[in-house]
C-alpha atoms as a PDB file:
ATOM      1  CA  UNK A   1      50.838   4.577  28.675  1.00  0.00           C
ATOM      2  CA  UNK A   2      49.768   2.344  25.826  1.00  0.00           C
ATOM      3  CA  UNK A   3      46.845   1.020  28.265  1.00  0.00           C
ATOM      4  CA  UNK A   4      45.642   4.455  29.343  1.00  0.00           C
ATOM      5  CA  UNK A   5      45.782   5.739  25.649  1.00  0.00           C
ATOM      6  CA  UNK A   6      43.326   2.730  24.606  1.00  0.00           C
ATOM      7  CA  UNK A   7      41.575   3.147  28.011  1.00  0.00           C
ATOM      8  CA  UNK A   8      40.563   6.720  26.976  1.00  0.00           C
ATOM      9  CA  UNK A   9      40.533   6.414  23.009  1.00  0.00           C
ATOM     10  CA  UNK A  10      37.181   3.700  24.348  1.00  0.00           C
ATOM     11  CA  UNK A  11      35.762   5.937  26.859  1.00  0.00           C
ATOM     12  CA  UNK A  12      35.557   8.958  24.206  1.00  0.00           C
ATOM     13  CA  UNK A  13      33.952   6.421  21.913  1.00  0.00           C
ATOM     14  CA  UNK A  14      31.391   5.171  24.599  1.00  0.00           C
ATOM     15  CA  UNK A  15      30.299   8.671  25.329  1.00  0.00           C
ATOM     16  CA  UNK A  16      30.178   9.845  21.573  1.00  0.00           C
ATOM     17  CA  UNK A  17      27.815   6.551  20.796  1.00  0.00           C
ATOM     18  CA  UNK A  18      24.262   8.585  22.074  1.00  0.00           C
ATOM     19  CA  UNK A  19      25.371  11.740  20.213  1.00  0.00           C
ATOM     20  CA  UNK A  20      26.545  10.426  16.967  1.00  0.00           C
ATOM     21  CA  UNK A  21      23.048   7.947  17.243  1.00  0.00           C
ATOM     22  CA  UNK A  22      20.854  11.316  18.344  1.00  0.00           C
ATOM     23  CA  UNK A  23      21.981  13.474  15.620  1.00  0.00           C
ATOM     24  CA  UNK A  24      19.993  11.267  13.034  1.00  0.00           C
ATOM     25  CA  UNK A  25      16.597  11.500  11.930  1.00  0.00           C
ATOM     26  CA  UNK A  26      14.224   8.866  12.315  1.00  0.00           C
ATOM     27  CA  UNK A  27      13.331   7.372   8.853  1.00  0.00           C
ATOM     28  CA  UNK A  28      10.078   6.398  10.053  1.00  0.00           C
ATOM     29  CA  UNK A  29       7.201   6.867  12.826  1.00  0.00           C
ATOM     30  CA  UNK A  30       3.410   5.800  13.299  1.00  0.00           C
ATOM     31  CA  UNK A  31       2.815   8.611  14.810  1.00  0.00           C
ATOM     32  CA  UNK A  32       2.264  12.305  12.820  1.00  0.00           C
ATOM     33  CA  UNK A  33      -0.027  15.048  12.128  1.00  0.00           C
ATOM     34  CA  UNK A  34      -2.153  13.728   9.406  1.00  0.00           C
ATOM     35  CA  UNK A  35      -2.227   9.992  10.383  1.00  0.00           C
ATOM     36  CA  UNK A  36      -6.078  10.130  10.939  1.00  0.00           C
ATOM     37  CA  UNK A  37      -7.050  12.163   7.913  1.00  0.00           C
ATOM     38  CA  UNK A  38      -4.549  10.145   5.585  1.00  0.00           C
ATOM     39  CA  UNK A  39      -6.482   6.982   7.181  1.00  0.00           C
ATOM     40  CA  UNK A  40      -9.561   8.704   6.329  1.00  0.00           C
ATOM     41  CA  UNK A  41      -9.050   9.017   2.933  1.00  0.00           C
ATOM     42  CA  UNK A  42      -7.578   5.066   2.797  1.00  0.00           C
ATOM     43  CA  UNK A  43     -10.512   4.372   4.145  1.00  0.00           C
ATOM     44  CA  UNK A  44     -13.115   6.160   1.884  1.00  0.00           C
ATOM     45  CA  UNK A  45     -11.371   4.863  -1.235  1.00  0.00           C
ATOM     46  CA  UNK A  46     -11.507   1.169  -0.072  1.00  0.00           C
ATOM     47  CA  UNK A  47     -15.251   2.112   1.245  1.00  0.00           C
ATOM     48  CA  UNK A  48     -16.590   2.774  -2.086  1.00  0.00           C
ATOM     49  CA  UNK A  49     -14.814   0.094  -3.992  1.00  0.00           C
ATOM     50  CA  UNK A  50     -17.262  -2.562  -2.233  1.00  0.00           C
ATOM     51  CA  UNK A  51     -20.172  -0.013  -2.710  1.00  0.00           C
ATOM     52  CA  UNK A  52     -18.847   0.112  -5.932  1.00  0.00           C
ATOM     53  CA  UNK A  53     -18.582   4.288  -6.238  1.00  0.00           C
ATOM     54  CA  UNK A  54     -16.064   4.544  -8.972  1.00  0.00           C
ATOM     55  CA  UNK A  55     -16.896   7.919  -8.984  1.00  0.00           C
ATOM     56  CA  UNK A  56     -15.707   8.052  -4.779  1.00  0.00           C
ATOM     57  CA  UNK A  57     -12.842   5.713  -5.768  1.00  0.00           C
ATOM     58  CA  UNK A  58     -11.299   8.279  -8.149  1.00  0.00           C
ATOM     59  CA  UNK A  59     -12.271  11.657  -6.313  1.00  0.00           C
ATOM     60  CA  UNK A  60     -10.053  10.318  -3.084  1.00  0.00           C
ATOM     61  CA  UNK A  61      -7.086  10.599  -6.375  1.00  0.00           C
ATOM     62  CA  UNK A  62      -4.781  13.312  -6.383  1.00  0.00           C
ATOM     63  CA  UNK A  63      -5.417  14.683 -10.374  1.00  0.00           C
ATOM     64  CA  UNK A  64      -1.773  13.326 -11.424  1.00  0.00           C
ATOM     65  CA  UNK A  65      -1.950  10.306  -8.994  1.00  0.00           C
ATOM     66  CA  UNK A  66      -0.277   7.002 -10.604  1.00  0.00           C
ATOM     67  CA  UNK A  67      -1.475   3.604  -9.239  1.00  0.00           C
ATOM     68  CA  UNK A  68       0.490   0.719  -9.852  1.00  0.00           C
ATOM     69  CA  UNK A  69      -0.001  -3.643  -9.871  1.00  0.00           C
ATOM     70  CA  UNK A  70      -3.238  -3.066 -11.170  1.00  0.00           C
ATOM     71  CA  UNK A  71      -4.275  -3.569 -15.328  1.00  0.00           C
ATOM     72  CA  UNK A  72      -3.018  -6.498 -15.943  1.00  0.00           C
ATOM     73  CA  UNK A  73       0.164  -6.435 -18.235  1.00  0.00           C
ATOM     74  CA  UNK A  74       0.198  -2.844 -17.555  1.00  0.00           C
ATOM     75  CA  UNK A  75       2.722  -1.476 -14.484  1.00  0.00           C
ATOM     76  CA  UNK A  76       0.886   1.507 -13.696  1.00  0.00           C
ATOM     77  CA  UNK A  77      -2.273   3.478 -14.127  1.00  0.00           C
ATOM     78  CA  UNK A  78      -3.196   7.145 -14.330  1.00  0.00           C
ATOM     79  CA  UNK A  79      -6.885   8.384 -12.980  1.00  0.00           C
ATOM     80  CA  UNK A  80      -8.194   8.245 -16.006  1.00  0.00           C
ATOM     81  CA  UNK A  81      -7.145   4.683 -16.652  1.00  0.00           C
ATOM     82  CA  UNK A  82      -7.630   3.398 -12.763  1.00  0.00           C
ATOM     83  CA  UNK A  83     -11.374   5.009 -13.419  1.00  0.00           C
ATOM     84  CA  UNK A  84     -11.457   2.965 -16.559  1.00  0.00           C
ATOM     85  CA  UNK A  85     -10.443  -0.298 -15.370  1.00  0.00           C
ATOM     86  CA  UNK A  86     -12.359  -0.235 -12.186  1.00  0.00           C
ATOM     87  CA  UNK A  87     -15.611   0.840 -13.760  1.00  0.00           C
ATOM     88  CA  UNK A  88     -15.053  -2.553 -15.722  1.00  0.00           C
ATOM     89  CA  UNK A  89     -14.476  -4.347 -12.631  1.00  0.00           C
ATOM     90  CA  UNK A  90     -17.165  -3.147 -10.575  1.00  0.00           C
ATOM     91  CA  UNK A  91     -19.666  -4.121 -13.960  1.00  0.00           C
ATOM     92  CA  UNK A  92     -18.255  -7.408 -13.653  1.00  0.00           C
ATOM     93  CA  UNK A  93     -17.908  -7.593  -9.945  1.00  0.00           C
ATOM     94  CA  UNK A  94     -18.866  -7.502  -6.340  1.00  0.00           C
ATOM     95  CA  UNK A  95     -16.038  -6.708  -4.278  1.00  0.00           C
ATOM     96  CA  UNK A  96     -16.664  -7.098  -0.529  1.00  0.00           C
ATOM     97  CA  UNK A  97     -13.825  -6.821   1.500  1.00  0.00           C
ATOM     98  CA  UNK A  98     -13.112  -8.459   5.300  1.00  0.00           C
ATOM     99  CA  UNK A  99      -9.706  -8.205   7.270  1.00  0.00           C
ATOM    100  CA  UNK A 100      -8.771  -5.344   6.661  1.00  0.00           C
ATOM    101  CA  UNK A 101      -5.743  -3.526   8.541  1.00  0.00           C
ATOM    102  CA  UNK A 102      -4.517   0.191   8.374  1.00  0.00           C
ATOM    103  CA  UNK A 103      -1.536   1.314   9.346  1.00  0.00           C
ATOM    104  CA  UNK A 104      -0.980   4.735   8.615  1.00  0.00           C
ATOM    105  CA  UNK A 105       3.182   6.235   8.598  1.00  0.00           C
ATOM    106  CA  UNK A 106       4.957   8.765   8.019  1.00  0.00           C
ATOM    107  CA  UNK A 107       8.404   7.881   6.383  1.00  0.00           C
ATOM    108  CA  UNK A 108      11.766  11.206   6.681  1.00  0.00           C
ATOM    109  CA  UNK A 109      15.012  11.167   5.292  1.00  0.00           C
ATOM    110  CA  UNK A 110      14.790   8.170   3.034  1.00  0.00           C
ATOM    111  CA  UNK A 111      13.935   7.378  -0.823  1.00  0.00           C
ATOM    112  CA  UNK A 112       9.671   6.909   0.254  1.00  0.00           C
ATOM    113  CA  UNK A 113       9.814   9.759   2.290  1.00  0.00           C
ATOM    114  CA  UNK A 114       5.977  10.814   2.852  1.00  0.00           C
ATOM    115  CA  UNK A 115       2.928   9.846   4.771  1.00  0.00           C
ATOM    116  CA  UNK A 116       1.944   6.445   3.378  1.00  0.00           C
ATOM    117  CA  UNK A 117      -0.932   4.398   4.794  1.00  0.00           C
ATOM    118  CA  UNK A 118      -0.438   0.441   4.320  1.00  0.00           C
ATOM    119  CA  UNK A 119      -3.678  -1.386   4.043  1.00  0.00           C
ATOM    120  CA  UNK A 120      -3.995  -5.337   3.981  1.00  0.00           C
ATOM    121  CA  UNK A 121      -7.063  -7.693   3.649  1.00  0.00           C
ATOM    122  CA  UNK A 122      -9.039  -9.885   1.485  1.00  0.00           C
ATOM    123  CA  UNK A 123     -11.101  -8.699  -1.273  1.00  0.00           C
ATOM    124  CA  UNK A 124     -13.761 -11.802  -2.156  1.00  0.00           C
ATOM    125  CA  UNK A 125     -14.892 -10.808  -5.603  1.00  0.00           C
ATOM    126  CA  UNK A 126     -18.431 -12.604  -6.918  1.00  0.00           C
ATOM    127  CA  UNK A 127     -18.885 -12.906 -10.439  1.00  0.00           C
ATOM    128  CA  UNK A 128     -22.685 -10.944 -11.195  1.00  0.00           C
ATOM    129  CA  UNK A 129     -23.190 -13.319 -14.145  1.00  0.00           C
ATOM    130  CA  UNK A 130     -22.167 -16.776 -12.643  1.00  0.00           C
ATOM    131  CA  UNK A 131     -22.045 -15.572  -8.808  1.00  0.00           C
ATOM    132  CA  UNK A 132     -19.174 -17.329  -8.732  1.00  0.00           C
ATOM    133  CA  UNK A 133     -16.696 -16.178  -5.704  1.00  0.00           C
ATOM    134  CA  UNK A 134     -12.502 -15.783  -5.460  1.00  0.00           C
ATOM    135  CA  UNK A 135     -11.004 -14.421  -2.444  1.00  0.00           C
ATOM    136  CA  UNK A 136      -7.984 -12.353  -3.180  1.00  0.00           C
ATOM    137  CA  UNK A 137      -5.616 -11.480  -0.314  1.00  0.00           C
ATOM    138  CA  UNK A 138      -3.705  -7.722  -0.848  1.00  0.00           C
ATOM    139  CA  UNK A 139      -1.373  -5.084   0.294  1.00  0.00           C
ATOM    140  CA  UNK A 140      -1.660  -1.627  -0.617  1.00  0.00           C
ATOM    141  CA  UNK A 141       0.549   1.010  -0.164  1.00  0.00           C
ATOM    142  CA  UNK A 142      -0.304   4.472  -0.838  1.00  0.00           C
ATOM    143  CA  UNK A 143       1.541   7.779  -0.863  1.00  0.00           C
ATOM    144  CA  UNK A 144      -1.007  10.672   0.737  1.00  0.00           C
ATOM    145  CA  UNK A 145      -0.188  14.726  -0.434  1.00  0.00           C
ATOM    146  CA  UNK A 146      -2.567  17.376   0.694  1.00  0.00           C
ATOM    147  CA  UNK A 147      -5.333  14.627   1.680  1.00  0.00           C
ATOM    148  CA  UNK A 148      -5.328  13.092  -1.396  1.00  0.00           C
ATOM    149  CA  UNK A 149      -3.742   9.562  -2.746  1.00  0.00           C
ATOM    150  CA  UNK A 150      -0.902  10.283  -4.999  1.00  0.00           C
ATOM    151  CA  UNK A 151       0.507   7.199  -5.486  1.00  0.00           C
ATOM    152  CA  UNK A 152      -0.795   3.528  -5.202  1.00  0.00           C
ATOM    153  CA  UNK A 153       0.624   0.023  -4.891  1.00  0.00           C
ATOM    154  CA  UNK A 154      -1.103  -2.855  -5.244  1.00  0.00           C
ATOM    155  CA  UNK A 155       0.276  -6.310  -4.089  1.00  0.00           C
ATOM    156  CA  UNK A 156      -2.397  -9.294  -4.696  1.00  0.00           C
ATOM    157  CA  UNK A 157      -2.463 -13.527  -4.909  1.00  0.00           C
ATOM    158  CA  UNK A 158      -2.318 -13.648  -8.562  1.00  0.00           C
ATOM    159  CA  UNK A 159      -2.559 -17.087  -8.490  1.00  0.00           C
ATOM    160  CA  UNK A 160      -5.858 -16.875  -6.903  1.00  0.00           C
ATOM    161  CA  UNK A 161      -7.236 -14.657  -9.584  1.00  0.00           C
ATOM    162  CA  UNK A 162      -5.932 -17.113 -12.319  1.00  0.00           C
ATOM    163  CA  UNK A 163      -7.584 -20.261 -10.705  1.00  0.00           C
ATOM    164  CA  UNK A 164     -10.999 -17.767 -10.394  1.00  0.00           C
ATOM    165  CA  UNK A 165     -10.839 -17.505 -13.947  1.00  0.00           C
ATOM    166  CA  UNK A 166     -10.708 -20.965 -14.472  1.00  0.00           C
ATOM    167  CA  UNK A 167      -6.819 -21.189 -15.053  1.00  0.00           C
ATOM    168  CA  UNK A 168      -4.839 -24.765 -13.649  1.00  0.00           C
ATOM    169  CA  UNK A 169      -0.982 -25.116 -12.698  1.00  0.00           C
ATOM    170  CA  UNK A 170       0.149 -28.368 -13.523  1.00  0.00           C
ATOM    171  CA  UNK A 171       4.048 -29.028 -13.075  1.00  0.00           C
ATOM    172  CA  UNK A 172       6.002 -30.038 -15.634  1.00  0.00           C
ATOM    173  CA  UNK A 173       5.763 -33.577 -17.244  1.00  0.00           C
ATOM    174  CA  UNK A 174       9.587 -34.358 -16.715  1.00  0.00           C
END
């Protein structure tokens, strides 16, 4: 009796596995409504940073839209400020970008829940006044509400940007 009691208390299990599993949301997919015009607007935004369209930059930004990585000692950004600093850069710079990947998705039932479009590449930036060059490889991440970017992440090779600017890491003399 012992047997068939542990015999049946496994089978019930077995057959509640694809229920219990079914009855859960997916937290994520690559496949939604708005994949292409959340691309689009990715797209447009990275577009007229190597044209160097501040103005296009900041009109693919939701008005409230916080962007974060960027500024320096700074941890995030408002449009105002993202306008501000990337007016600066695009006076100082020529941003061309190559390798780039998209990869638009749409995240339920989980702390990022939204359609995001994740965007990698490398940004070579050229110095106008010495025409010196630093490639830069980067993530982005951004959050896309009513076909606009509402939030931002940058992730970028700091070190690179350090050495551009003519900083050295030495180890330590121990």
């Amino acid at each position: 009796m012992k047997i068939f009691k542990t015999v049946m208390a496994c089978l019930i299990t077995m057959m509640l596995i694809p229920v219990i599993s079914h009855a859960q949301e997916p937290v994520s997919t690559l496949e939604f409504q708005n994949a292409a015009k959340a691309l689009e607007v990715v797209q447009k935004y990275t577009k007229a940073l190597q044209a160097g369209d501040v103005a296009t930059m900041t009109a693919q930004l939701a008005p409230g839209a916080m962007v974060y990585g960027l500024g320096g000692g700074l941890d995030s950004l408002n449009v105002s400020q993202h306008k501000d600093y990337y007016t600066n850069s695009t006076n100082q710079f020529k941003h061309t970008l190559s390798q780039e990947l998209y990869l638009p998705v749409k995240v339920t039932n989980n702390w990022n829940e939204g359609e995001w479009v994740l965007s990698w590449g490398v940004n070579t930036i050229q110095n106008k006044a010495t025409g010196k060059t630093t490639r830069i490889p980067y993530h982005t991440a951004g959050l896309i509400v009513n076909g606009k970017i509402a939030r931002l992440h940058y992730w970028y090779d700091m070190l690179n940007v350090l050495r551009g600017q003519g900083y050295e890491i030495k180890p330590p003399s121990n």
